[in-house]
N, C-alpha and C. Protein backbone atom coordinates (compact mmCIF):
# COMPACT_ATOMS: atom_id res chain seq x y z
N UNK A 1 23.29 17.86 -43.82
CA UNK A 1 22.86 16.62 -43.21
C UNK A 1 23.52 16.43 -41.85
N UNK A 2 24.20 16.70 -41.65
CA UNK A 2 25.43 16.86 -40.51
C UNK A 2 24.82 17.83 -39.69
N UNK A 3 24.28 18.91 -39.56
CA UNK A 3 23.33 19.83 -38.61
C UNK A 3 22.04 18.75 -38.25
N UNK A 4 21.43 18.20 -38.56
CA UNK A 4 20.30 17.59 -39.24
C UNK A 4 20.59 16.25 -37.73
N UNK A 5 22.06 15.72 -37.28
CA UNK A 5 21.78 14.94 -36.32
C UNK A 5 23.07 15.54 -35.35
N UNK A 6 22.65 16.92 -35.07
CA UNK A 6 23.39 17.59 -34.23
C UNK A 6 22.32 18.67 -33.64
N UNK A 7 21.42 18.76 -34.03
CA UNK A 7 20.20 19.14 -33.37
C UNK A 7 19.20 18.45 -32.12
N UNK A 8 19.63 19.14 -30.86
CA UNK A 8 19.56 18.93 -29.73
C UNK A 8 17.84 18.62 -29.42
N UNK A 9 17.37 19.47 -29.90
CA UNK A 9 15.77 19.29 -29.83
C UNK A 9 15.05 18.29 -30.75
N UNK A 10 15.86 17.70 -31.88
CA UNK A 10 15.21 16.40 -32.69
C UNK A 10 15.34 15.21 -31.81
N UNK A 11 16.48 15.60 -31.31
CA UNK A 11 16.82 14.12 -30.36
C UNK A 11 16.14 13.68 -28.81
N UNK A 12 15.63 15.40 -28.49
CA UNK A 12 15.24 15.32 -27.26
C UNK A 12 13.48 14.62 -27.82
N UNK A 13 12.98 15.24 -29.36
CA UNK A 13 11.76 14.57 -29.66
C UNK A 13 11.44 13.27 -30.33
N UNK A 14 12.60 12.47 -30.48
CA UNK A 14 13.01 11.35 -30.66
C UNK A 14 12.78 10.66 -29.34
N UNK A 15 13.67 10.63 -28.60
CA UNK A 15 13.70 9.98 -27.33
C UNK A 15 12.11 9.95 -26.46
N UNK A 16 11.53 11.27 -26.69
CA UNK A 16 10.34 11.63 -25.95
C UNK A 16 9.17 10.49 -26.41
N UNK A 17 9.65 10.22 -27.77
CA UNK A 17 8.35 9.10 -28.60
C UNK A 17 9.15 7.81 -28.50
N UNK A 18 10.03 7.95 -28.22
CA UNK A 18 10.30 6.26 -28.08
C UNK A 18 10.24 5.79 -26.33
N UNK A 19 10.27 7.03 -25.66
CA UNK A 19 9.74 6.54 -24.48
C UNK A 19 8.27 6.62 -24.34
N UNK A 20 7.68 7.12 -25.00
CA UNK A 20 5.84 7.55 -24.68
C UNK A 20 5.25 5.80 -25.41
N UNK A 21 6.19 5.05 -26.69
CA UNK A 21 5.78 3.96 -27.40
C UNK A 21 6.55 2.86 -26.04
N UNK A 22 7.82 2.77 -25.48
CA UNK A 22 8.00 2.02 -24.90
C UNK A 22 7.14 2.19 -23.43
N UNK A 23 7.21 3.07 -22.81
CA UNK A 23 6.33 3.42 -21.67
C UNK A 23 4.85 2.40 -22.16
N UNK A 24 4.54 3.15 -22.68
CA UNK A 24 3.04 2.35 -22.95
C UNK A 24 2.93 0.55 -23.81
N UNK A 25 3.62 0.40 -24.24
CA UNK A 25 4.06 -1.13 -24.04
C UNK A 25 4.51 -2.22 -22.91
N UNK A 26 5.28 -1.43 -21.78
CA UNK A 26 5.04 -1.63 -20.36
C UNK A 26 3.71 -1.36 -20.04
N UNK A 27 3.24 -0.34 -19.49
CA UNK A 27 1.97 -0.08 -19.11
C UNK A 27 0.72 -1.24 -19.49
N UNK A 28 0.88 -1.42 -20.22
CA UNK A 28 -0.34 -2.10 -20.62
C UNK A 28 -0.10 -4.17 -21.13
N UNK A 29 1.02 -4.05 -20.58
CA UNK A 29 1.84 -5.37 -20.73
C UNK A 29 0.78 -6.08 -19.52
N UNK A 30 0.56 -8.20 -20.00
CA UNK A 30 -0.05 -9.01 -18.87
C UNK A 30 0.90 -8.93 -17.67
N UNK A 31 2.14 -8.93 -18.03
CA UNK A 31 2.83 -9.22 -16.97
C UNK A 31 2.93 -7.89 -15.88
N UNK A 32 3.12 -6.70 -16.25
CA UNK A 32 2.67 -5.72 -15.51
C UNK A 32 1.25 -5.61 -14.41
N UNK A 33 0.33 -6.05 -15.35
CA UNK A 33 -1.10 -6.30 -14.65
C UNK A 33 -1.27 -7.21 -13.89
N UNK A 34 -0.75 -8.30 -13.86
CA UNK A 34 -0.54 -9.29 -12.68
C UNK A 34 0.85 -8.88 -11.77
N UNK A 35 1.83 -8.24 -11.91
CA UNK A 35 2.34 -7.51 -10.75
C UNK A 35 1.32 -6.87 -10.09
N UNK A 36 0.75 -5.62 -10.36
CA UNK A 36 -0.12 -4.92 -10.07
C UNK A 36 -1.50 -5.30 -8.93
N UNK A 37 -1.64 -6.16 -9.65
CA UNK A 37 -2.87 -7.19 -8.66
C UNK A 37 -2.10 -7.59 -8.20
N UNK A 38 -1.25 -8.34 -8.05
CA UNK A 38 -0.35 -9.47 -6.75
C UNK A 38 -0.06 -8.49 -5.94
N UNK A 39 0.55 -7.07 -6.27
CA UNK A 39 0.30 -5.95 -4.94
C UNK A 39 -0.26 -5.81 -4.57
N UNK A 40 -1.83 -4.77 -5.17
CA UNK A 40 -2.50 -5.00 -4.75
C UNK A 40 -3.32 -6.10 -3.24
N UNK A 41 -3.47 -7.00 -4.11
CA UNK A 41 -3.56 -8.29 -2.95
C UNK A 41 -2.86 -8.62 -1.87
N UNK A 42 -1.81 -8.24 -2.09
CA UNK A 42 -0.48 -8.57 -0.87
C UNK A 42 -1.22 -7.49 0.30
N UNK A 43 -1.69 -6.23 -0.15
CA UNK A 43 -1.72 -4.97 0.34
C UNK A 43 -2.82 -4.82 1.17
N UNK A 44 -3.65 -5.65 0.56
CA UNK A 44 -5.28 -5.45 0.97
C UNK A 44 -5.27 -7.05 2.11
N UNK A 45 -4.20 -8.22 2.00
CA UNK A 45 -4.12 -9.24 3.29
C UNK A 45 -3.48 -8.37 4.32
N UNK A 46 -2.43 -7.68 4.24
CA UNK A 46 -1.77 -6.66 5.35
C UNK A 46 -2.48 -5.93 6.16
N UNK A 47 -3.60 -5.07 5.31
CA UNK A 47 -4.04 -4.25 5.81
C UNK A 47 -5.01 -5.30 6.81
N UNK A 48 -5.83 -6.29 6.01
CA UNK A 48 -6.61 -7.10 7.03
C UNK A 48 -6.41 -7.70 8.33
N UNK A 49 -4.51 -8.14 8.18
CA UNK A 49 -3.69 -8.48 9.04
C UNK A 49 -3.61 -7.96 10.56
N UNK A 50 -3.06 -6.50 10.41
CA UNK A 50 -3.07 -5.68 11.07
C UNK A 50 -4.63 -5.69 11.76
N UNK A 51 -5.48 -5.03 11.14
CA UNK A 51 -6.65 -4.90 11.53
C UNK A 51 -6.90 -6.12 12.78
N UNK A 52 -6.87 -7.27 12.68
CA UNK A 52 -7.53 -8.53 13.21
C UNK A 52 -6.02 -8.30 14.57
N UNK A 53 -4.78 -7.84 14.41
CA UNK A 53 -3.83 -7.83 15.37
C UNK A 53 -4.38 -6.65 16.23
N UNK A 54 -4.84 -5.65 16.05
CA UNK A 54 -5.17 -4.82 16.88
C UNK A 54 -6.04 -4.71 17.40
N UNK A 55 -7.23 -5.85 16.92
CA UNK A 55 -8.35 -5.98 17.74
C UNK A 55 -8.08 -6.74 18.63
N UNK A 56 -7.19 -7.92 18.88
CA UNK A 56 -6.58 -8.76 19.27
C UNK A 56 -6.04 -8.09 20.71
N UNK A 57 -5.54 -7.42 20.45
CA UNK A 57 -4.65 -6.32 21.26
C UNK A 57 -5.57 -5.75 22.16
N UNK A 58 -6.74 -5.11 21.49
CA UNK A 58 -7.94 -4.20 21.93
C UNK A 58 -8.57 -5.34 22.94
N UNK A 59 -8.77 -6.12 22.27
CA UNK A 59 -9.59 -7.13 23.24
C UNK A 59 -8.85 -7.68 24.22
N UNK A 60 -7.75 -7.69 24.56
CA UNK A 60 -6.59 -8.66 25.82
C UNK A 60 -6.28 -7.15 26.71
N UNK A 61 -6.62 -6.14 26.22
CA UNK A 61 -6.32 -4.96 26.99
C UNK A 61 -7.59 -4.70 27.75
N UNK A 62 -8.93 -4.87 27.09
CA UNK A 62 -10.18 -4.96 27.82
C UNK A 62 -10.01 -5.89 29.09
N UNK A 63 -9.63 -7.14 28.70
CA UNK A 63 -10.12 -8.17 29.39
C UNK A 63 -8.88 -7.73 30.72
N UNK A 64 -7.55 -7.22 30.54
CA UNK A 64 -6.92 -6.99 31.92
C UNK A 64 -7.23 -5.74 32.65
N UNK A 65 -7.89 -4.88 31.93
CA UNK A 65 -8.62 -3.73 32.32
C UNK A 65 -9.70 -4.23 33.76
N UNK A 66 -10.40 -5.09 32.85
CA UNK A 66 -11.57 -5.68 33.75
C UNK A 66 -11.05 -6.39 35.00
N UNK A 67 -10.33 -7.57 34.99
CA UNK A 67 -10.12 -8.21 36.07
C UNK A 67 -8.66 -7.10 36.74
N UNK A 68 -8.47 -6.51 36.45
CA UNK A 68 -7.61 -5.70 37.13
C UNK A 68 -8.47 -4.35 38.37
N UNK A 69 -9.99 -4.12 37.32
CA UNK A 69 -10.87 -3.08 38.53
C UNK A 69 -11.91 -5.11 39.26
N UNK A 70 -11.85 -6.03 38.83
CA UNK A 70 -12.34 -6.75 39.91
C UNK A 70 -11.52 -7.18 41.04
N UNK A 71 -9.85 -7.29 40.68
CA UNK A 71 -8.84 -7.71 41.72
C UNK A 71 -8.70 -6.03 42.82
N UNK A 72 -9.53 -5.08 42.52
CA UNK A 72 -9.30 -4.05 43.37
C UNK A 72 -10.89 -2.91 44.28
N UNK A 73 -12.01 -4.58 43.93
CA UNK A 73 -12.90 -4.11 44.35
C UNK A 73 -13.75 -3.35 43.89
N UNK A 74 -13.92 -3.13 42.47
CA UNK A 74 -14.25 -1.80 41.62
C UNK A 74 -15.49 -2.87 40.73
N UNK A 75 -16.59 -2.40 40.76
CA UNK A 75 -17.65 -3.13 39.71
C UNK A 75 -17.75 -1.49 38.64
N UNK A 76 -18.49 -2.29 37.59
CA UNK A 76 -18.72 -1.84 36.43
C UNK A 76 -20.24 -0.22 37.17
N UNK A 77 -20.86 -0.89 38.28
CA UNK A 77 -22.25 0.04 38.65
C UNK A 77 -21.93 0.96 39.53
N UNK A 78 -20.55 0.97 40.08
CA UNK A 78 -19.82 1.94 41.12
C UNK A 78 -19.34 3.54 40.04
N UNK A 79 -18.91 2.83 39.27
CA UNK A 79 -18.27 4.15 38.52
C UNK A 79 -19.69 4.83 37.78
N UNK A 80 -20.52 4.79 37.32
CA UNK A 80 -21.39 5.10 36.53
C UNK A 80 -22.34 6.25 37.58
């Protein structure tokens, strides 16, 4: 009986099922799934964030582009 919990590989297949039963009791937990979405969501306003800042950007870089070739004499039908 004494070999029986000195055996390295019972314990390693012990542990392996009590993490595969606890693992998946997390996994599939409400509270996990609403972390999950609240990332999610956090992830998908950021990305929108950004997006709307760099158009932002895109567009104030146009607009000094432009009055920068009108403060130097330059129309849009000269270059073309």
């Amino acid at each position: 009986m004494n070999k029986f919990f000195k055996n390295e590989k019972l314990w390693c297949a012990v542990a392996g099922a009590a993490g595969v039963i606890i693992g998946q009791k997390v996994l599939f937990s409400e509270k996990t799934r609403e972390l999950a979405v609240t990332g999610l969501a956090k992830g998908m306003k950021l990305t929108h964030d950004v997006k709307a800042a760099f158009q932002c950007m895109k567009d104030e870089a146009e607009d000094l582009c432009y009055e920068a070739k009108e403060q130097a004499g330059l129309s849009e039908e000269t270059e073309e």
